[in-house]
C-alpha atoms as a PDB file:
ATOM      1  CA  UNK A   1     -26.045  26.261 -13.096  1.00  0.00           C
ATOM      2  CA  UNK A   2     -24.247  24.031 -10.734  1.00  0.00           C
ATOM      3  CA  UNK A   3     -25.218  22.964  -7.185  1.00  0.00           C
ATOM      4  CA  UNK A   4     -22.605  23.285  -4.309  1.00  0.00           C
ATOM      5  CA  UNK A   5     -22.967  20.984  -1.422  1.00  0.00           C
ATOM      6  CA  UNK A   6     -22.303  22.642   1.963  1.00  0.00           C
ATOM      7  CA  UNK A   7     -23.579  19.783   3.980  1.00  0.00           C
ATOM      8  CA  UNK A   8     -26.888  19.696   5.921  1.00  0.00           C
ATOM      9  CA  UNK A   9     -24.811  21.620   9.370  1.00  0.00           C
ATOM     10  CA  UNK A  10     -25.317  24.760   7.125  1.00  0.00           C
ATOM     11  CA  UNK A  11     -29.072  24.458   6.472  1.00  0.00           C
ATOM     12  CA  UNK A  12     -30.892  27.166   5.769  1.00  0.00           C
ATOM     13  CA  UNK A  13     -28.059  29.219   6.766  1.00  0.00           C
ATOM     14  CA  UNK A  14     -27.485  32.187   4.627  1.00  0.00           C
ATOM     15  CA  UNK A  15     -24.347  32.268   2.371  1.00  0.00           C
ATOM     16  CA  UNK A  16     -22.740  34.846   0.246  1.00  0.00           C
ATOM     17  CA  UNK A  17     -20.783  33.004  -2.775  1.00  0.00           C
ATOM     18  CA  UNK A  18     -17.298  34.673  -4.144  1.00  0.00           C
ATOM     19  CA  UNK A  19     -17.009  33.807  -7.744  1.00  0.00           C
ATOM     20  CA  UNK A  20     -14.265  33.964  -9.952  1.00  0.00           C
ATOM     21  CA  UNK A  21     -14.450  31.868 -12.918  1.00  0.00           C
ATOM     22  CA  UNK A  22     -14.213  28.155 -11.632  1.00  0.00           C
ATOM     23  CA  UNK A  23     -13.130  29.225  -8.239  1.00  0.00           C
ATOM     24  CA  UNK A  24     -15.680  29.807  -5.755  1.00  0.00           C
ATOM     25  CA  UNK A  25     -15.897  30.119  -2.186  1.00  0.00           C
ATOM     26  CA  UNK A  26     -18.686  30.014   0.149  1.00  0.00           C
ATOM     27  CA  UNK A  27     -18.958  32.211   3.107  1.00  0.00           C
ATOM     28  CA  UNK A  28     -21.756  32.460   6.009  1.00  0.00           C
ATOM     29  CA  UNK A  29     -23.097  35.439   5.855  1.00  0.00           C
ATOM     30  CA  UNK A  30     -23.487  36.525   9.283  1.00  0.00           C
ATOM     31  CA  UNK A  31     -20.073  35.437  10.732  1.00  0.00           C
ATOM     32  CA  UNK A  32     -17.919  35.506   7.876  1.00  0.00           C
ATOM     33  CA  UNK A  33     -16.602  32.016   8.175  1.00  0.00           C
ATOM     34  CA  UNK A  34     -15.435  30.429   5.254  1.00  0.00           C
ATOM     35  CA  UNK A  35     -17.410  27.186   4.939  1.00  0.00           C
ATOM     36  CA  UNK A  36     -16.380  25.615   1.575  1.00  0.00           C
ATOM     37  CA  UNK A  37     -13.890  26.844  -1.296  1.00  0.00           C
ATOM     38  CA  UNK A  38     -13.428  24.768  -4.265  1.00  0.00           C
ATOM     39  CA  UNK A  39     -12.839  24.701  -7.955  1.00  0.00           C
ATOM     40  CA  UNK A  40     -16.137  23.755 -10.355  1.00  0.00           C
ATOM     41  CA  UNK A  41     -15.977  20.896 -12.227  1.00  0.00           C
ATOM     42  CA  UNK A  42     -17.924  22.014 -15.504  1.00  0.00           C
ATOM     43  CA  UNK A  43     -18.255  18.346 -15.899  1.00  0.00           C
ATOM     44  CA  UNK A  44     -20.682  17.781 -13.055  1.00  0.00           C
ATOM     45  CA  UNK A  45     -23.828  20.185 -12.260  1.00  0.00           C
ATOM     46  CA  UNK A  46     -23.448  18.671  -8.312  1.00  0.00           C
ATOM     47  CA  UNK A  47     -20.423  19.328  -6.536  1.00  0.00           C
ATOM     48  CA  UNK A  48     -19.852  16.889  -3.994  1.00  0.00           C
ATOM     49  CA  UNK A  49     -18.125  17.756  -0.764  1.00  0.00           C
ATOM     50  CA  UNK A  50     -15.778  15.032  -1.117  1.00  0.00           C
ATOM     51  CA  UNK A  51     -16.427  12.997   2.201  1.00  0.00           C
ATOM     52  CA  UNK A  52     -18.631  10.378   2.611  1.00  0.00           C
ATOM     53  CA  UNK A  53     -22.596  10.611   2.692  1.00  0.00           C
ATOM     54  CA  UNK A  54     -24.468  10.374   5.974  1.00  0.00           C
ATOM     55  CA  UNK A  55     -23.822  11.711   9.732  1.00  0.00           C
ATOM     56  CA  UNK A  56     -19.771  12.309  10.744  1.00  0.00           C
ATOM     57  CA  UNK A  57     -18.391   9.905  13.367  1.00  0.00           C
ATOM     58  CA  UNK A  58     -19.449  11.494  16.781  1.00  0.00           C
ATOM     59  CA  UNK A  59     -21.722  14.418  15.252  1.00  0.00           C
ATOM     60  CA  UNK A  60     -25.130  12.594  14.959  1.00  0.00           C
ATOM     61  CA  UNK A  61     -27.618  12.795  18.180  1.00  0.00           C
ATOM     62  CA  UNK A  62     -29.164  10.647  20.724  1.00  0.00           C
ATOM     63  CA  UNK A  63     -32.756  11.676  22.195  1.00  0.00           C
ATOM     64  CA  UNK A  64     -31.961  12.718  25.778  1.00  0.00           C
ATOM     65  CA  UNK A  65     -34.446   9.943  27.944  1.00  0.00           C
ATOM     66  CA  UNK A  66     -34.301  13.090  30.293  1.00  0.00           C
ATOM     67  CA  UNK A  67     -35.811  15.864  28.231  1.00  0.00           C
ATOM     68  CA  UNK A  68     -39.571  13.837  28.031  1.00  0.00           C
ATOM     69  CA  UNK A  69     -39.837  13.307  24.659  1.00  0.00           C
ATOM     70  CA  UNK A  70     -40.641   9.539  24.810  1.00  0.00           C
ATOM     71  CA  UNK A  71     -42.672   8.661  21.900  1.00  0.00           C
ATOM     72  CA  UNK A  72     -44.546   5.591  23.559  1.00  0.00           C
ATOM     73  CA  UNK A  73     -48.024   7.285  23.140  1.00  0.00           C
ATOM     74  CA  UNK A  74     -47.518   7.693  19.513  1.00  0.00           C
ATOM     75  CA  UNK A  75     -49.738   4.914  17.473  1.00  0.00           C
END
């Protein structure tokens, strides 16, 4: 079995996987979109997603000081 990264934008989102041999591609199930297609590498059970780990540039979030979730009270 081999694990396909998807990255953590598609959690828990629900996927239908097109197989043919080493050739797979990853669709979301409700919309269709095509969110990853890529060839296995039998030599590795993870399959990266070939960018680097952690947030994009620009995608990670900020708490809004507006929207009262200020964590002062928390001990």
């Amino acid at each position: 079995m081999h694990h396909i990264g998807i990255g953590v934008e598609h959690a828990r989102t629900q996927v239908l996987k097109l197989v043919d041999d080493l050739h797979v591609r990853v669709i979301d199930a409700a919309t269709g979109e095509l969110l990853r297609e890529l060839t296995i590498d039998p030599t590795r059970n993870y399959q990266p997603l070939g960018r680097p780990p952690g947030p994009q540039p620009g995608k990670h979030r900020r708490p809004d000081p507006s929207s009262g979730s200020d964590l002062s009270g928390i001990s």
